[in-house]
C-alpha atoms as a PDB file:
ATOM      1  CA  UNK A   1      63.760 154.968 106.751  1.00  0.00           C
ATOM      2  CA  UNK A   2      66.904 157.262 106.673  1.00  0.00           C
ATOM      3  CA  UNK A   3      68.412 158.749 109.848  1.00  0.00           C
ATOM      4  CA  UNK A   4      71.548 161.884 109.102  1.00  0.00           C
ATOM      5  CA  UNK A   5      73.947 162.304 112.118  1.00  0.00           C
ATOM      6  CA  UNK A   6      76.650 164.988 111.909  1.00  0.00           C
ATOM      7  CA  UNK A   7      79.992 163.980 113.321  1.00  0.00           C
ATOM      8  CA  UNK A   8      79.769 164.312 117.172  1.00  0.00           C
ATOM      9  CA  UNK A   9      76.707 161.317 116.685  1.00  0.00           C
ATOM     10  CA  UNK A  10      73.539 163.783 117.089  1.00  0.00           C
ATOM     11  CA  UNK A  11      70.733 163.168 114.503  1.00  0.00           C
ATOM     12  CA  UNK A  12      70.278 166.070 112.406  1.00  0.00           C
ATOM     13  CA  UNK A  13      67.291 164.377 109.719  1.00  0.00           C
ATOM     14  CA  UNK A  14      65.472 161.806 109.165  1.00  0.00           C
ATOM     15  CA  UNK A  15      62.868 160.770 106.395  1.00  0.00           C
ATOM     16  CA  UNK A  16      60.966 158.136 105.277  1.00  0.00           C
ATOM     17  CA  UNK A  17      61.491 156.975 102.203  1.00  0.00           C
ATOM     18  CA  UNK A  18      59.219 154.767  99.966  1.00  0.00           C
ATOM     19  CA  UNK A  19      60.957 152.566  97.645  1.00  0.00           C
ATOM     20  CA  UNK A  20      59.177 149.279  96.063  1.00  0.00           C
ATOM     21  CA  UNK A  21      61.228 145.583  96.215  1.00  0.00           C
ATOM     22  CA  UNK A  22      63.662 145.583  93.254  1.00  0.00           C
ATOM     23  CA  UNK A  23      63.417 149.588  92.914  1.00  0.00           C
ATOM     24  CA  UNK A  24      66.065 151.967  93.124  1.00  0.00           C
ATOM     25  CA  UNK A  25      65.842 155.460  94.528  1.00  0.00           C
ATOM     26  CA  UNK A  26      69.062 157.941  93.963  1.00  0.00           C
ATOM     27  CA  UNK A  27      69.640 160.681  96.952  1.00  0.00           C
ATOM     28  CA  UNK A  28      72.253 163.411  97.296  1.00  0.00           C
ATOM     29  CA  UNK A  29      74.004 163.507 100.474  1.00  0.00           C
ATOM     30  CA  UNK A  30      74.019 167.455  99.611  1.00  0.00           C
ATOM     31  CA  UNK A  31      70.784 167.932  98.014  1.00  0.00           C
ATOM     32  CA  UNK A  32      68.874 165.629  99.951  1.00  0.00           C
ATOM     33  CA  UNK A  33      69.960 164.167 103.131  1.00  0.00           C
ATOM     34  CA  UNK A  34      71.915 167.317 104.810  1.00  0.00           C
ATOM     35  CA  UNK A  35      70.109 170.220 103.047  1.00  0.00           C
ATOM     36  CA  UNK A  36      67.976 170.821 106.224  1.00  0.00           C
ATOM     37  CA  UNK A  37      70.231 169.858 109.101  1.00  0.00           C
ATOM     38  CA  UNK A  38      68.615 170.016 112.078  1.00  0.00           C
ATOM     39  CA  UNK A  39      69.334 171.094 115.993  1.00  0.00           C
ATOM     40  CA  UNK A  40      72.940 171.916 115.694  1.00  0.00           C
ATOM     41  CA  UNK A  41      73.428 172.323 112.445  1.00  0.00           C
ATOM     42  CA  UNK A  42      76.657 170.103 112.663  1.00  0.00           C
ATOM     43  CA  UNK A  43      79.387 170.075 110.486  1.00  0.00           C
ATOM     44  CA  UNK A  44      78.520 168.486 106.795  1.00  0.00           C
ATOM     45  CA  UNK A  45      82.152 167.339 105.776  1.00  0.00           C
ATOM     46  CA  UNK A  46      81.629 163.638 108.217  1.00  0.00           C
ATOM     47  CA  UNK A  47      78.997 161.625 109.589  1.00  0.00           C
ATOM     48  CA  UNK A  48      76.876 158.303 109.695  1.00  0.00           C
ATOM     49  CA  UNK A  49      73.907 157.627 107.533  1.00  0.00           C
ATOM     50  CA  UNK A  50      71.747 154.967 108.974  1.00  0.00           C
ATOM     51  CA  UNK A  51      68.865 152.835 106.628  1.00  0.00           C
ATOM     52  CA  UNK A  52      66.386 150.800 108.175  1.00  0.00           C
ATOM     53  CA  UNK A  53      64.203 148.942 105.789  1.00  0.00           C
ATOM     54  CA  UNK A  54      61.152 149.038 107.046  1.00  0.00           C
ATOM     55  CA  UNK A  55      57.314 148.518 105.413  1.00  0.00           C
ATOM     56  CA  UNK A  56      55.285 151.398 105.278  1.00  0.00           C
ATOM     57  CA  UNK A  57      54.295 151.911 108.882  1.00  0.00           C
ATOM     58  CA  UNK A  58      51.712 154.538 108.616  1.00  0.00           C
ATOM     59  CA  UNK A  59      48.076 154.540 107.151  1.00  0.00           C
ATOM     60  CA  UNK A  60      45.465 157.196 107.643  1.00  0.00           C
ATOM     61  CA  UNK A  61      41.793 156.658 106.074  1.00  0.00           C
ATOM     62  CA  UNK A  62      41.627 160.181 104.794  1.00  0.00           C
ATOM     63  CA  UNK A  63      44.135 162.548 103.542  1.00  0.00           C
ATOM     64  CA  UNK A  64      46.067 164.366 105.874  1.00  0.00           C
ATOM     65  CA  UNK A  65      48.907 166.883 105.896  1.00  0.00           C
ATOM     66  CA  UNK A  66      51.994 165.790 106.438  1.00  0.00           C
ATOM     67  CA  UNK A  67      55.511 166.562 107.445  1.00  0.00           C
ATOM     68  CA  UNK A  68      58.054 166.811 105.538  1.00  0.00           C
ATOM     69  CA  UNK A  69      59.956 163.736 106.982  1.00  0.00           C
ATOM     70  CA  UNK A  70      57.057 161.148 105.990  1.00  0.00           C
ATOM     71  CA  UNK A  71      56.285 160.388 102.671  1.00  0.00           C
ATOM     72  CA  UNK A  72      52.948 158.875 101.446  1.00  0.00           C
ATOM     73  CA  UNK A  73      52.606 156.249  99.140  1.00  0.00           C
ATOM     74  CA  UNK A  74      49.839 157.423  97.036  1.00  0.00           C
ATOM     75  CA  UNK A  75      46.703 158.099  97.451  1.00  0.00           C
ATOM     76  CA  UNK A  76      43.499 155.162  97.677  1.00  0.00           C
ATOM     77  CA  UNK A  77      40.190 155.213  97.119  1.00  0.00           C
ATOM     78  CA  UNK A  78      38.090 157.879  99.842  1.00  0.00           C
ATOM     79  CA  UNK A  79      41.644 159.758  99.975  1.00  0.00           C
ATOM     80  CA  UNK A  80      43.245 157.357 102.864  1.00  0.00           C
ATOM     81  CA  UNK A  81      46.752 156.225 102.019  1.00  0.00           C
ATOM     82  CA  UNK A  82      50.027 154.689 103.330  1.00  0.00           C
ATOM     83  CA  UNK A  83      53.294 156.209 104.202  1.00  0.00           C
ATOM     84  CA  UNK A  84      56.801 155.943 105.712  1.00  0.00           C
ATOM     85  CA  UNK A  85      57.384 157.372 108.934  1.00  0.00           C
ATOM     86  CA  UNK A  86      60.624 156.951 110.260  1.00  0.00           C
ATOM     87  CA  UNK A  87      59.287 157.991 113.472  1.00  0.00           C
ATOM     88  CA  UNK A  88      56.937 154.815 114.068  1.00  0.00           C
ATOM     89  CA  UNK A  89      54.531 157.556 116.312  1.00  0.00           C
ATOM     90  CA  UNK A  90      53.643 160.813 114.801  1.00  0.00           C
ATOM     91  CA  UNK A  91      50.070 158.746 113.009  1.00  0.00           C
ATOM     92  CA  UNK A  92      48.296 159.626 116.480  1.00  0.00           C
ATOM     93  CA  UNK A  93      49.245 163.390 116.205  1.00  0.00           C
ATOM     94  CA  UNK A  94      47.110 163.848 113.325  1.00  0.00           C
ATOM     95  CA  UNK A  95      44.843 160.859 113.886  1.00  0.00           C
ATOM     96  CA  UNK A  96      45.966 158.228 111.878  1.00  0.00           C
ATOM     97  CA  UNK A  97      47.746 154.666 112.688  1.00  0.00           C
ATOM     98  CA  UNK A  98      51.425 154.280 112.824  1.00  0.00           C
ATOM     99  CA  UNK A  99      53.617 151.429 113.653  1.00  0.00           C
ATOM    100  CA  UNK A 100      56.817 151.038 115.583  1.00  0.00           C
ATOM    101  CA  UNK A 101      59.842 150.164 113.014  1.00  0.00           C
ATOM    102  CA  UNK A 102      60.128 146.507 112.651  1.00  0.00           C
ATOM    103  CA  UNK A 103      63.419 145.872 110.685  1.00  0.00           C
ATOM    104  CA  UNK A 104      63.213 143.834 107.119  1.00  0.00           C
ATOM    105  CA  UNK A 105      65.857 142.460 105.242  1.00  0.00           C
ATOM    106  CA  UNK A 106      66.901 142.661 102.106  1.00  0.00           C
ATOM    107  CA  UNK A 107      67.721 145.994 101.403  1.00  0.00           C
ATOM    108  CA  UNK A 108      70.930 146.981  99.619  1.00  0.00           C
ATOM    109  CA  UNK A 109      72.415 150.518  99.372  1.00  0.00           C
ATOM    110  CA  UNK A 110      75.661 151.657  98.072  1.00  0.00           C
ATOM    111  CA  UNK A 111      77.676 154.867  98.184  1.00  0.00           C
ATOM    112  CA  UNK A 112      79.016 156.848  94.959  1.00  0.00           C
ATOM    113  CA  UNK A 113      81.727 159.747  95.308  1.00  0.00           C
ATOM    114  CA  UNK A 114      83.168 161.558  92.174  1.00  0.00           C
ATOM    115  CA  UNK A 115      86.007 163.222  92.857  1.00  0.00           C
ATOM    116  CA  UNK A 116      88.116 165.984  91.172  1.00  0.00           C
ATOM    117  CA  UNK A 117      91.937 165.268  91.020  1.00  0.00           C
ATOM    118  CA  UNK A 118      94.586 167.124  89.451  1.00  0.00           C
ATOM    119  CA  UNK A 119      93.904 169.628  86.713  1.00  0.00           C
ATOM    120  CA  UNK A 120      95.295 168.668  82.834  1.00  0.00           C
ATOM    121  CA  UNK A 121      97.854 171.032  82.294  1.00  0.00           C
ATOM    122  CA  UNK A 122      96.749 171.608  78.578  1.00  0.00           C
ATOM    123  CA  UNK A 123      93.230 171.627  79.384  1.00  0.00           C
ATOM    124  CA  UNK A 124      92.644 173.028  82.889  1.00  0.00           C
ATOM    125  CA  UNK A 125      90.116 170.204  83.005  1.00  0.00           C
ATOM    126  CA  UNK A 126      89.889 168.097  86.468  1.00  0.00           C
ATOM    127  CA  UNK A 127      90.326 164.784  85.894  1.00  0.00           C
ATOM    128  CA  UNK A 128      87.457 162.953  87.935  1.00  0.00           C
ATOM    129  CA  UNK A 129      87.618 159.784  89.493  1.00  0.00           C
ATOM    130  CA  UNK A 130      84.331 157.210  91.346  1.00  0.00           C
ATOM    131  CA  UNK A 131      84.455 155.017  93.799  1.00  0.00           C
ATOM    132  CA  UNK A 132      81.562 153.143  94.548  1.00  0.00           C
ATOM    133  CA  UNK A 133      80.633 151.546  98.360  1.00  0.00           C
ATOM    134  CA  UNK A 134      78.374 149.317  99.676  1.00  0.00           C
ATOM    135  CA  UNK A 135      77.087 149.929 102.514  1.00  0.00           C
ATOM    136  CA  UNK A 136      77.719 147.503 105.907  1.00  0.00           C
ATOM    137  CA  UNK A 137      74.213 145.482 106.995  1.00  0.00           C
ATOM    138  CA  UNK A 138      73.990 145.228 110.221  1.00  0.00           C
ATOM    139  CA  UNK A 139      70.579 144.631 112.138  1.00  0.00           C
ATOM    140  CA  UNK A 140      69.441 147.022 114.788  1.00  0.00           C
ATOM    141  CA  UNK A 141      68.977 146.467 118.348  1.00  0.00           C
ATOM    142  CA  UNK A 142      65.573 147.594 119.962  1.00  0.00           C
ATOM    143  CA  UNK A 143      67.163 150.760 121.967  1.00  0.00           C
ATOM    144  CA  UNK A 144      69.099 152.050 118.652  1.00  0.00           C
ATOM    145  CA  UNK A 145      65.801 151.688 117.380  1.00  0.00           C
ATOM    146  CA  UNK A 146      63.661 153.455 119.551  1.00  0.00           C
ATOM    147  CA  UNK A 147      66.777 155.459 120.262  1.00  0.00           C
ATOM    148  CA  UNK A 148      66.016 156.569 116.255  1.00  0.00           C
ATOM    149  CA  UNK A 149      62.667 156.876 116.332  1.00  0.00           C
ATOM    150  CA  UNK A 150      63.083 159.010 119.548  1.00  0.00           C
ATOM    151  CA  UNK A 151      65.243 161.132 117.905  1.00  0.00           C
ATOM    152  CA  UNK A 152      63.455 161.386 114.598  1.00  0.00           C
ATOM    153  CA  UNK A 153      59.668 162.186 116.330  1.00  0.00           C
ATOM    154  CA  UNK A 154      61.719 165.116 118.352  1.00  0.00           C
ATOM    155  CA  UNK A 155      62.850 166.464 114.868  1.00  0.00           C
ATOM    156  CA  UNK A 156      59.253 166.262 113.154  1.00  0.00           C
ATOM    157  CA  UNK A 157      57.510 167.678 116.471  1.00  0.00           C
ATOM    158  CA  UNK A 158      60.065 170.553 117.756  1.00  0.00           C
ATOM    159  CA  UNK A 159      58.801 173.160 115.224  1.00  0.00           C
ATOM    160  CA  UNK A 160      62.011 174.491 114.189  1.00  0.00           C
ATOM    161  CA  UNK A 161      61.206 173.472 110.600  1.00  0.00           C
ATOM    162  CA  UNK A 162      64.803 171.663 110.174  1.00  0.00           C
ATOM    163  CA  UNK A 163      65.671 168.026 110.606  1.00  0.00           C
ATOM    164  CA  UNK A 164      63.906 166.535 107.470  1.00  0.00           C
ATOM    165  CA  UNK A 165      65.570 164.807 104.581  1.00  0.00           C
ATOM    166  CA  UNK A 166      64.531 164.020 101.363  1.00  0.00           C
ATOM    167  CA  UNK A 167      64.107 161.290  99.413  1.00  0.00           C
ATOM    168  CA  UNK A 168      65.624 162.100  96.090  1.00  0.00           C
ATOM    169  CA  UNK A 169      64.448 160.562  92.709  1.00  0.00           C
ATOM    170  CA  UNK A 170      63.702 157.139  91.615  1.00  0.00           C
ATOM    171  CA  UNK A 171      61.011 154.637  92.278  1.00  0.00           C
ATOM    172  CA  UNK A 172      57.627 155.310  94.075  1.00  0.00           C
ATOM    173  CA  UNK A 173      56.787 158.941  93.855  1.00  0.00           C
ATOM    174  CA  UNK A 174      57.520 160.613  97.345  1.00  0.00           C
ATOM    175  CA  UNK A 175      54.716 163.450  97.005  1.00  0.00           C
ATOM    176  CA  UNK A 176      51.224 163.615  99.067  1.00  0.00           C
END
């Protein structure tokens, strides 16, 4: 589960993101997780991206339409399935089961920037530099929790259409 705050600490997105152990998904802070900012539209140059691992914490027995912020799993026989939903409420909105998060451990994620220096001269080429970060664990406490999934369920349910992320590429497929 992925939770995008701008700099003055509001969430702006959230999604769910399916991943199986020992996978690896790949998302774009640009492409994916700030593309739809939500309420404020906050500024994009600083914030905090928080990852809860989490099992998949919704299941409906037939297929239902979903927003963008929760991603099924797949699809099982009579059309019910699984998903992530970062919210741990919206199942009863469309009549399905979902699951408050209950944090798991294990999960790893780093941070890759690639950075343009200084042109050549003779080539008017940027030279480009990476760094690579991993990110700090830390475990949750129940009210930043429900504090996220608060948050979150406010940015699935308040019909503005903004406030989703996505999940990027990699691993289990994130399409219903």
């Amino acid at each position: 589960m992925i939770y995008v705050f701008d700099d003055i600490e509001e969430m702006q997105a959230c999604c769910g993101c399916p991943v199986t152990p020992d996978g690896l998904r790949t998302a774009s802070v640009i492409n994916n997780l700030t593309k739809n900012f939500g309420v404020n539209r906050g500024n994009l140059n600083a914030g905090v991206i928080d990852i809860v691992s989490n099992a998949p914490n919704l299941h409906a027995s037939k297929s239902k339409t979903l927003p963008a912020q929760i991603a099924a799993i797949g699809i099982g026989q009579g059309g019910g399935f699984f998903a992530c939903d970062p919210s741990g409420q919206y199942g009863p909105t469309i009549g399905a089961t979902s699951t408050a998060l209950a944090p798991e451990p294990g999960l790893l994620a780093y941070q890759s920037h690639v950075e343009g220096n200084v042109p050549v001269p003779a080539t008017s080429t940027l030279i480009k530099g990476t760094t690579v970060e991993e990110f700090t664990d830390a475990v949750p406490d129940q009210i930043h929790l429900n504090n996220l999934q608060n948050f979150c369920l406010f940015l699935i349910t308040n019909g503005s259409g903004t406030g989703a992320c996505s999940c990027g590429a990699g691993d289990v497929s994130s399409k219903h």
